[in-house]
C-alpha atoms as a PDB file:
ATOM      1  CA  UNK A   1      40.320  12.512 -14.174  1.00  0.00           C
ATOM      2  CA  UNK A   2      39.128  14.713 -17.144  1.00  0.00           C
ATOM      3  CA  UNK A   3      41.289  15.193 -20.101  1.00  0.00           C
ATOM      4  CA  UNK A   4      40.794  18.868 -19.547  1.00  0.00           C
ATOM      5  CA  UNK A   5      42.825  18.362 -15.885  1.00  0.00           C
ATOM      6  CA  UNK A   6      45.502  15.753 -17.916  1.00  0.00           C
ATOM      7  CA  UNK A   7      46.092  18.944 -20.563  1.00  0.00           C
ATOM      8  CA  UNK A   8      46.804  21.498 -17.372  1.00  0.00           C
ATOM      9  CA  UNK A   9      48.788  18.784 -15.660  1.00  0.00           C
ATOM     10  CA  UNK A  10      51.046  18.112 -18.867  1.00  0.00           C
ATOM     11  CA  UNK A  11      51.131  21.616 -19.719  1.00  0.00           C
ATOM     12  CA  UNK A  12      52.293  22.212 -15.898  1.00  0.00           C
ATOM     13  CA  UNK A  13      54.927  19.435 -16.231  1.00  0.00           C
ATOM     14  CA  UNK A  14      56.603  20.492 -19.715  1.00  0.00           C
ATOM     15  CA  UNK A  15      56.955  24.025 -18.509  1.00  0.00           C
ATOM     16  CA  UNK A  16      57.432  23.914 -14.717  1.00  0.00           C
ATOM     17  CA  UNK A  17      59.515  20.359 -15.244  1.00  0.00           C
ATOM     18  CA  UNK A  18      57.409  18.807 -12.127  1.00  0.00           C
ATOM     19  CA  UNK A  19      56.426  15.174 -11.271  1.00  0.00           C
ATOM     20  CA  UNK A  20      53.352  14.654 -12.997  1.00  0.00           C
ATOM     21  CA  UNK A  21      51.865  13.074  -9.638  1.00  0.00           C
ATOM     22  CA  UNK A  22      52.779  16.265  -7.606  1.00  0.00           C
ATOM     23  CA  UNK A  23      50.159  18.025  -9.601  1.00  0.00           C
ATOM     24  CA  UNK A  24      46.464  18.277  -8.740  1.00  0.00           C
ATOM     25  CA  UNK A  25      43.477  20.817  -8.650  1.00  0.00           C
ATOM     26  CA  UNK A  26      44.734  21.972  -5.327  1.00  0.00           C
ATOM     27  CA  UNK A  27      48.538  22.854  -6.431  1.00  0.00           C
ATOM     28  CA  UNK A  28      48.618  26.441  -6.163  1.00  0.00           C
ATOM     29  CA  UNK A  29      50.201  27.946  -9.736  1.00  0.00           C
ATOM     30  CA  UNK A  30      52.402  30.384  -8.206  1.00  0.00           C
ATOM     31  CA  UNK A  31      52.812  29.256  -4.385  1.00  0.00           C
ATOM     32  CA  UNK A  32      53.845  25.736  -4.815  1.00  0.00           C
ATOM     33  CA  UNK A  33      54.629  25.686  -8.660  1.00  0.00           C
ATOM     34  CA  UNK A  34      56.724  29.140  -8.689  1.00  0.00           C
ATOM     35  CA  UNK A  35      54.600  30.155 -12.104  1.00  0.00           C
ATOM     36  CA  UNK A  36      56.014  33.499 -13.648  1.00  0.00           C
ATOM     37  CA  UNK A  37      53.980  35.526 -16.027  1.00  0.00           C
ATOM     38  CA  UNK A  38      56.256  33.720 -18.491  1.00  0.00           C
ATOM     39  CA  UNK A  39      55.075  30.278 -17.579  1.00  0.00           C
ATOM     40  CA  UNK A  40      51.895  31.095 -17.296  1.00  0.00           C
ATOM     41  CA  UNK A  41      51.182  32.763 -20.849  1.00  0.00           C
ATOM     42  CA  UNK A  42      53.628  29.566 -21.981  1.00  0.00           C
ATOM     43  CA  UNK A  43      51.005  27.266 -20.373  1.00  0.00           C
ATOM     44  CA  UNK A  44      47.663  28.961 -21.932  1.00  0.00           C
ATOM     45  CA  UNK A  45      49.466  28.549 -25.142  1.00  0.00           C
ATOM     46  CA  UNK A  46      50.376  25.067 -24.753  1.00  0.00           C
ATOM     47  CA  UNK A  47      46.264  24.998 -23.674  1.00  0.00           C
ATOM     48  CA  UNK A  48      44.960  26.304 -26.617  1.00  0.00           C
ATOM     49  CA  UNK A  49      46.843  23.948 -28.700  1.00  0.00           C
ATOM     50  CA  UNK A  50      45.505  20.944 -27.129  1.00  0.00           C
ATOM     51  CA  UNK A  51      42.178  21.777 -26.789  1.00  0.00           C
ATOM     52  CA  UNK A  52      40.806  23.006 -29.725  1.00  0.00           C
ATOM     53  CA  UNK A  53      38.303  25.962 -29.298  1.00  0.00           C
ATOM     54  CA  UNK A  54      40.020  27.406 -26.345  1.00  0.00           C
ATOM     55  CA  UNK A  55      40.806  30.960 -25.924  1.00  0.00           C
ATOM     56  CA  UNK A  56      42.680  32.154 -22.914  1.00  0.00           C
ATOM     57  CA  UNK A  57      42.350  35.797 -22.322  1.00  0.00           C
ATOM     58  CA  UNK A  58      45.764  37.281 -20.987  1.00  0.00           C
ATOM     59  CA  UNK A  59      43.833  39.178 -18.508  1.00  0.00           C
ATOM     60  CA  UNK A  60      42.160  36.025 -17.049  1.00  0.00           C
ATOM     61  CA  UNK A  61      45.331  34.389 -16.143  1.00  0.00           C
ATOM     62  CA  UNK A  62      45.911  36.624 -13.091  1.00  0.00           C
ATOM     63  CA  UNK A  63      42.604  35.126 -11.815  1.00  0.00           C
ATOM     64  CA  UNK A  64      43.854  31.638 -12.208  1.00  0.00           C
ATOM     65  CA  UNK A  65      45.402  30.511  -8.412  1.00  0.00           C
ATOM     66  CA  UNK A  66      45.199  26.820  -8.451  1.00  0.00           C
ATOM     67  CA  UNK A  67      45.003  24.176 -11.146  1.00  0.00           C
ATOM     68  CA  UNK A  68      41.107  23.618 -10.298  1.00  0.00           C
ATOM     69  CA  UNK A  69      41.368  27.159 -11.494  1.00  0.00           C
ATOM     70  CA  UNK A  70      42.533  26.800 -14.714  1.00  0.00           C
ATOM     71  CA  UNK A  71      40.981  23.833 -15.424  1.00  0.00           C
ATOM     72  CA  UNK A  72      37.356  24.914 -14.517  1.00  0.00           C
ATOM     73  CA  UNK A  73      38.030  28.450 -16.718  1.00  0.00           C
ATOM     74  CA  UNK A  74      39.015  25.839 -19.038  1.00  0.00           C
ATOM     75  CA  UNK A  75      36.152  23.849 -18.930  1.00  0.00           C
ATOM     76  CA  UNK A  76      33.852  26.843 -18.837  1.00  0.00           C
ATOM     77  CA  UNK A  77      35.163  27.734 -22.392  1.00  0.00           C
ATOM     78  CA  UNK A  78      35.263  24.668 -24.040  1.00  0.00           C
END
């Protein structure tokens, strides 16, 4: 497990308040984890706090599906 997917996960579980195990790069954001807007632009902040260097785009968050998403736009970035 990459410590990029462990930031997403916790990220996911101190906004969304979900089971850290019911989380992986399959979980759709908005199908399964009922992500807002909100939540979401809570969660890239939470992101850029933890990993230093990262800048999530507004924008790009629309794009962002599953949490393979946001983990490989993460990745991509760092």
């Amino acid at each position: 497990m990459s410590d990029v997917f462990e930031a997403v996960r916790d990220a996911l579980v101190t906004v969304m308040e979900v089971e850290p195990g019911t989380v992986t790069r399959e979980t759709r954001l908005v199908e399964d984890l009922r992500c807002d807007s909100i939540a979401l632009v809570e969660i890239a902040e939470i992101l850029e706090e933890c990993l230093p260097g990262l800048r999530i785009d507004d924008p790009d968050l629309d794009d962002m599906r599953t949490v393979g998403d946001a983990v490989d736009y993460a990745e991509a970035r760092l």
